[in-house]
Protein backbone atom coordinates (compact mmCIF):
# COMPACT_ATOMS: atom_id res chain seq x y z
CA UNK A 1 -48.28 -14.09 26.92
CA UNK A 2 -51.98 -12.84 27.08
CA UNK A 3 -55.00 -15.46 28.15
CA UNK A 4 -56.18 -14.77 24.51
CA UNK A 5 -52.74 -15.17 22.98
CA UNK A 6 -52.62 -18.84 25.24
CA UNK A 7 -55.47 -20.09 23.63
CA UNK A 8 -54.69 -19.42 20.03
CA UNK A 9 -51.20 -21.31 20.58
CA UNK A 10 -53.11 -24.13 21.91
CA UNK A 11 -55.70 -24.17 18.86
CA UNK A 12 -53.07 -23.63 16.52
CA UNK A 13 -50.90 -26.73 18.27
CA UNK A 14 -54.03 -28.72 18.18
CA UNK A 15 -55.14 -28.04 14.44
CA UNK A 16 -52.18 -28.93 12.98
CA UNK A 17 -51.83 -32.26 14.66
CA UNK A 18 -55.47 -33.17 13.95
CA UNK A 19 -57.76 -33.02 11.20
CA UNK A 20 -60.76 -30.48 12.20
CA UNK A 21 -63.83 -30.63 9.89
CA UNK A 22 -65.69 -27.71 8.78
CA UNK A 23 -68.78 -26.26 10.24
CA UNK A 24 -71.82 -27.68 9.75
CA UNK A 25 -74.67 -25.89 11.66
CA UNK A 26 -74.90 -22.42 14.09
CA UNK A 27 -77.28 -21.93 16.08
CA UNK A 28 -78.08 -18.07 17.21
CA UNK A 29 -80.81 -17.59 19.57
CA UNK A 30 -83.07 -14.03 19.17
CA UNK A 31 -81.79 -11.35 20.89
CA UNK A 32 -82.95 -9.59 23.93
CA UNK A 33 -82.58 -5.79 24.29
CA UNK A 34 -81.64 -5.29 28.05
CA UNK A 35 -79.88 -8.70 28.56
CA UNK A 36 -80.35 -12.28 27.45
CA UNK A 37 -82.97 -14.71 29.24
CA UNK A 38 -81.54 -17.73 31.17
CA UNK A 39 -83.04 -20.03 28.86
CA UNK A 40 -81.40 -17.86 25.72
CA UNK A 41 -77.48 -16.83 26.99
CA UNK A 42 -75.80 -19.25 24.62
CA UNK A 43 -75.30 -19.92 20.92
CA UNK A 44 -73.85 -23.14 19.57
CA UNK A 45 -71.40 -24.32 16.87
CA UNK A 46 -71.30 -27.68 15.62
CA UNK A 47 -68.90 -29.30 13.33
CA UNK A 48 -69.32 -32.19 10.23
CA UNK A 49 -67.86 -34.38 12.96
CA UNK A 50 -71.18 -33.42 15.21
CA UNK A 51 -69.16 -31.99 17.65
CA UNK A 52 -70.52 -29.01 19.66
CA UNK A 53 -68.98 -25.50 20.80
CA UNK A 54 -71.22 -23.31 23.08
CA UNK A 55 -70.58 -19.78 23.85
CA UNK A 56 -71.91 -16.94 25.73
CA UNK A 57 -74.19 -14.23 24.30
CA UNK A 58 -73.33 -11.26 25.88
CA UNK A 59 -73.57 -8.42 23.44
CA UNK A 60 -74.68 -4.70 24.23
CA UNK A 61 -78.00 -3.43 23.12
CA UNK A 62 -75.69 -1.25 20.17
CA UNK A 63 -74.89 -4.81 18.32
CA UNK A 64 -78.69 -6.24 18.03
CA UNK A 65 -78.72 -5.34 14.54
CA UNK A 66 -75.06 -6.71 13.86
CA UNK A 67 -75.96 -9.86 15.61
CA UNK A 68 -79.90 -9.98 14.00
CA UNK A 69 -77.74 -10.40 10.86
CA UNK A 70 -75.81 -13.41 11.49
CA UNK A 71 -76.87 -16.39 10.30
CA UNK A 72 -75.73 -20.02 9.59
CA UNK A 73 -75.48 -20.25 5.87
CA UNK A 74 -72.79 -17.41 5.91
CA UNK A 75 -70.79 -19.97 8.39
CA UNK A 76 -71.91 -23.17 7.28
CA UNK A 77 -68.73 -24.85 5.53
CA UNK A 78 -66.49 -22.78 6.01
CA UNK A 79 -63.23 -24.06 9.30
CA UNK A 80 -64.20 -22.76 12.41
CA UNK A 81 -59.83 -22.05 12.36
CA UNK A 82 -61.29 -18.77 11.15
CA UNK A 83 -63.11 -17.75 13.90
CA UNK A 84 -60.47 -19.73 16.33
CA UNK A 85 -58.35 -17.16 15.53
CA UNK A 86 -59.99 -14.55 16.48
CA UNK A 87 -60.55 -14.54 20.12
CA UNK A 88 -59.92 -11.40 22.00
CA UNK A 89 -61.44 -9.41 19.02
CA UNK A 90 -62.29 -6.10 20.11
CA UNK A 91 -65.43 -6.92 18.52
CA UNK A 92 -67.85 -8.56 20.63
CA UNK A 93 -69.38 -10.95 18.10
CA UNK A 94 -66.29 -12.17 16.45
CA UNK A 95 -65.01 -12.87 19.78
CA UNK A 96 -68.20 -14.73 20.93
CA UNK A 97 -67.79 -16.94 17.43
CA UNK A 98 -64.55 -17.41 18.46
CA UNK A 99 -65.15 -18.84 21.75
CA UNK A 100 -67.65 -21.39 20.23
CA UNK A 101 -65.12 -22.48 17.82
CA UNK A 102 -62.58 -22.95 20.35
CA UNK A 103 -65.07 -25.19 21.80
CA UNK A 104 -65.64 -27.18 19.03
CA UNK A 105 -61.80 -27.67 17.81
CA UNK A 106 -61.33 -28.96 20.99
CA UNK A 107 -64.20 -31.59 21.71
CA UNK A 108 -63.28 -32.54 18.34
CA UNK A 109 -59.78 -33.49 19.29
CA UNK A 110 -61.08 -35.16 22.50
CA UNK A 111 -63.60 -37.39 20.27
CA UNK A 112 -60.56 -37.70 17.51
CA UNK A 113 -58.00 -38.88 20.12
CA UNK A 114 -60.18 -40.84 22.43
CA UNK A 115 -58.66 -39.06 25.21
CA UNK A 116 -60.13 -39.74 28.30
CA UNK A 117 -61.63 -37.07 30.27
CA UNK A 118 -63.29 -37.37 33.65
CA UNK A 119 -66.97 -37.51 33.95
CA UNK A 120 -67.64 -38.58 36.86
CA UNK A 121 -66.05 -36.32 39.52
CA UNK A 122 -68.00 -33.54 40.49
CA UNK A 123 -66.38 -30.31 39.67
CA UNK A 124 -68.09 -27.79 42.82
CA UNK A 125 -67.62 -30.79 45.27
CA UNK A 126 -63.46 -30.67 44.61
CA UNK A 127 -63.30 -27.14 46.32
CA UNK A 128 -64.30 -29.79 49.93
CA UNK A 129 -65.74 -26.95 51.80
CA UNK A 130 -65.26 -27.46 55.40
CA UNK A 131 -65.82 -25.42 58.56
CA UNK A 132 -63.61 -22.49 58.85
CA UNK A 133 -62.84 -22.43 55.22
CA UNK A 134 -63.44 -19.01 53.69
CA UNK A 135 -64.89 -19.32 49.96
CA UNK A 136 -64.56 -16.53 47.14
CA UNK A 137 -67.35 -17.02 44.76
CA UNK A 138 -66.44 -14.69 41.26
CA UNK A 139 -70.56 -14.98 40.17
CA UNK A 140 -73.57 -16.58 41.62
CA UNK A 141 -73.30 -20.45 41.78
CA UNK A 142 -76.46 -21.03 43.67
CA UNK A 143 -75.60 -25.09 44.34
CA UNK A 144 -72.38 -23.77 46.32
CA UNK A 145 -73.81 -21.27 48.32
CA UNK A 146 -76.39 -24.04 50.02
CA UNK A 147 -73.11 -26.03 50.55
CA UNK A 148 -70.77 -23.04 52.20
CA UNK A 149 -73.74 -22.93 54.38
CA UNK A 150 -74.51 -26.03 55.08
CA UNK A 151 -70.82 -26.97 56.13
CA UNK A 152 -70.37 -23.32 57.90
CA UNK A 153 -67.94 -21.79 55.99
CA UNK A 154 -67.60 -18.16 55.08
CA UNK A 155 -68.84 -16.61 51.62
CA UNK A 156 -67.82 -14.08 49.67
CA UNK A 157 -69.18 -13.17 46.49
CA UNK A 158 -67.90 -10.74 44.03
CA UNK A 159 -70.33 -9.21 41.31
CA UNK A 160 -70.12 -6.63 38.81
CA UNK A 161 -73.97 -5.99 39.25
CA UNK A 162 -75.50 -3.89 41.47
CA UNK A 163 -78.64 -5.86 41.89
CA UNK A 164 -77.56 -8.89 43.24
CA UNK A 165 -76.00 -6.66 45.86
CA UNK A 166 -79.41 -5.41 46.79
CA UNK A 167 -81.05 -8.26 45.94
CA UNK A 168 -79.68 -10.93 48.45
CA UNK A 169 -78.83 -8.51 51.48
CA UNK A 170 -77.98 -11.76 53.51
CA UNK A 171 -75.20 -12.45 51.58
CA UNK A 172 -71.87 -10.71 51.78
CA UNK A 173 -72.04 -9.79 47.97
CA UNK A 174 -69.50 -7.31 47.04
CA UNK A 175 -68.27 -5.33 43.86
CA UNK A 176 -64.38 -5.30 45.96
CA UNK A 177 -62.30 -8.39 44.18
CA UNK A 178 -59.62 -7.41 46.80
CA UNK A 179 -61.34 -9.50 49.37
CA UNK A 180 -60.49 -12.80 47.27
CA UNK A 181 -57.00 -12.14 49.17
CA UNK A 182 -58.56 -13.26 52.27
CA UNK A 183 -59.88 -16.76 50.74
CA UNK A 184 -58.45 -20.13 50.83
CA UNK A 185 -60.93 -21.47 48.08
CA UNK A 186 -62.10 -19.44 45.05
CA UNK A 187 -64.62 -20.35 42.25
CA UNK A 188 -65.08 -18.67 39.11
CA UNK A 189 -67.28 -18.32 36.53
CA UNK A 190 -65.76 -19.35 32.77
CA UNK A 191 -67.32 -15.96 32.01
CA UNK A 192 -64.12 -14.33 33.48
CA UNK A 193 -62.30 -16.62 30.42
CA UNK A 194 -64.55 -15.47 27.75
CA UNK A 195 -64.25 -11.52 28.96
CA UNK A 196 -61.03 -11.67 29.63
CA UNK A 197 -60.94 -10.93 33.89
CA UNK A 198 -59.26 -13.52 34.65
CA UNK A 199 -56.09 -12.16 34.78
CA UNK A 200 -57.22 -9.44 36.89
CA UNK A 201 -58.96 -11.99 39.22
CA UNK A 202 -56.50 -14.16 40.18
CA UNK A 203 -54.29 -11.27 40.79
CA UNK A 204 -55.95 -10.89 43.86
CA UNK A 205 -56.04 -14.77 44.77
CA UNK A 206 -53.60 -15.54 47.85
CA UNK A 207 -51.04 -17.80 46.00
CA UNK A 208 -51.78 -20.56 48.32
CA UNK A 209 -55.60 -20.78 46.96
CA UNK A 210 -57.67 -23.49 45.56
CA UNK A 211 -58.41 -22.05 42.37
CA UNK A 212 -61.85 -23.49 40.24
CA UNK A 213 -63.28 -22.39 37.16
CA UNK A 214 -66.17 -23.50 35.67
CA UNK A 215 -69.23 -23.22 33.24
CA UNK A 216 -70.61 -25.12 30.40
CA UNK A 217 -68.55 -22.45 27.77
CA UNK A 218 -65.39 -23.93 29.63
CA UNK A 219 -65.60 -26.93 27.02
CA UNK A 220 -61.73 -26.62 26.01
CA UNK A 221 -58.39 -27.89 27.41
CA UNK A 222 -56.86 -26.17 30.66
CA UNK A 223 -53.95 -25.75 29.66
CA UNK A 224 -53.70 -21.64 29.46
CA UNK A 225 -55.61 -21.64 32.44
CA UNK A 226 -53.22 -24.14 34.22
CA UNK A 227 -50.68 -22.31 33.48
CA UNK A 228 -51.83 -18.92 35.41
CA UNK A 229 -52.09 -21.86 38.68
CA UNK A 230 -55.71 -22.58 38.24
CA UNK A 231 -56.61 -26.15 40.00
CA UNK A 232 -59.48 -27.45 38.08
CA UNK A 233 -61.14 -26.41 35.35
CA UNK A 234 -65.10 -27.76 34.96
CA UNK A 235 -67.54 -27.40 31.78
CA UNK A 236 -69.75 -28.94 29.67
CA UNK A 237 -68.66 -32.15 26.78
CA UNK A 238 -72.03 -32.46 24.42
CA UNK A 239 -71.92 -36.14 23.42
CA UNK A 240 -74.38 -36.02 20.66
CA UNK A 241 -74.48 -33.07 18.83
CA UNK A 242 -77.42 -32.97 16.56
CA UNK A 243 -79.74 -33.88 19.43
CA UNK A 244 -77.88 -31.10 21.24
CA UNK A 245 -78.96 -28.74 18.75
CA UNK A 246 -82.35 -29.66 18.19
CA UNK A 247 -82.69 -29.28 22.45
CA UNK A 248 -81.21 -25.72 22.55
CA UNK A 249 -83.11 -24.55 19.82
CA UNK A 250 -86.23 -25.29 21.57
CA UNK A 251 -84.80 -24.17 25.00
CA UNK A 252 -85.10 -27.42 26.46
CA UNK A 253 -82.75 -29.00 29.25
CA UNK A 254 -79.25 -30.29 27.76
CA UNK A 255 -78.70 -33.00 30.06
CA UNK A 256 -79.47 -35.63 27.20
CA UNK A 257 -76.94 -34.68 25.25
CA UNK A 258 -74.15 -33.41 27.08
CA UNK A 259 -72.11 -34.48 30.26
CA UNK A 260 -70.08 -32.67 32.77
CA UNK A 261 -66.47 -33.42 33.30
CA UNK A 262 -63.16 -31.34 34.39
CA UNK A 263 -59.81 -31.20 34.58
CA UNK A 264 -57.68 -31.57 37.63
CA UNK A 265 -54.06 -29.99 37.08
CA UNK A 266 -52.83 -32.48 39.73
CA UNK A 267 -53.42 -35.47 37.16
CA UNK A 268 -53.29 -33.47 34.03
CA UNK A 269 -51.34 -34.94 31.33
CA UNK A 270 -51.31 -32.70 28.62
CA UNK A 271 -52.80 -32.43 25.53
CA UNK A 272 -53.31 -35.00 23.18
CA UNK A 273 -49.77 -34.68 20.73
């Protein structure tokens, strides 16, 4: 079964054991020819229940007009199911609405069920660098790379882009994901969910690896990701949507309405049904 086809099951699972309102706001932030800003790479999805889905806006320069066109009254009401559904569209903006909606189906069912998810472990600190470890990094986390060093392990980083090759020279950055064979600890980015490497990534993971993904898109259950031997799975739970909204809108820090936690498929207990 495909990553794509994983999720779907689970959403489908999910929405017909618990009631998931419609949607009640979208927020779409203006689009950048070239590549998105930091303070612009995600839209948002919330729900009548105030829950919040985020997702990625990575789009090519081609759909600016397509994605210029969305906006929230054409959403607004209507079961984010629709969109759910959708993810691993060949079409880049149906599959970024679907991402968000997967989001939101699932804080919802977390809020719904008062399942208890931890908030309090930090999810970089689980990977425990030591001395002598040898760390695959699949994008740049820039808080682990000050703790690799600081507890003299080695780092390698694998990027699709060029320029953070020739941009931090004193790194060993590298486009080769064949060298995650040689590490004992691997983090990845939850963009490798939403684009749909992660297969292709953790085919080169020794099976013996401490696996991590995280990101604040990585809002959802592990379960398809637990399933393909990921460890722990870290993102982003907004606890009060509207003031979420109003924060993103005006680019402002999140931290006052949202809270890290993650999922540890040592303790996992499955989902909520």
């Amino acid at each position: 079964m495909s990553l794509y086809d994983s999720f779907s099951q689970m959403v489908k699972r999910l929405s017909d054991a618990y009631d998931i309102p419609n949607i009640s706001s979208v927020f779409f932030p203006p689009f950048y020819p070239g590549g998105q800003p930091k303070e612009s790479e995600f839209m948002a999805l919330m729900l009548e229940g105030g829950t919040v889905g985020i997702s990625y806006v990575l789009l090519d320069d081609a759909r600016m007009n397509d994605y210029n066109r969305l906006n929230s009254r054409g959403l607004t009401g209507r079961s984010p199911l629709e969109h759910a559904c959708k993810f691993g569209s060949a079409d880049s903006i149906e599959n970024m609405l679907a991402l968000a909606s997967i989001n939101a189906i699932c804080q919802q069912v977390i809020v719904s069920s008062c399942y208890l998810i931890d908030s309090s472990t930090d999810s970089l600190g689980l990977i425990d660098v030591e001395k002598g470890d040898r760390v695959g990094m699949v994008g740049f986390f820039y808080p682990l790379i000050k703790r690799v060093e600081e507890n003299g392990a080695e780092l390698i980083i694998i990027e699709k882009d060029l320029k953070y090759i020739e941009k931090y020279p004193q790194y060993k950055v590298t486009m080769d994901p064949s060298l995650l064979s040689e590490c004992n600890k691997v983090l990845c980015t939850s963009t490798t969910v939403f684009n749909n490497t992660i297969d292709d990534v953790l085919s080169y993971c020794s099976k013996d690896a401490f696996i991590s993904i995280i990101g604040p898109t990585a809002g959802y259950f592990p379960d398809p990701l637990f399933e393909r031997g990921v460890d722990v799975v870290g993102g982003t739970m907004v606890k009060d949507g509207p003031l979420f909204m109003k924060l993103i809108a005006a680019k402002e820090r999140w931290g006052p309405a949202t809270q890290k936690f993650c999922f540890k498929r040592a303790d996992y207990k499955g989902l909520p049904l």
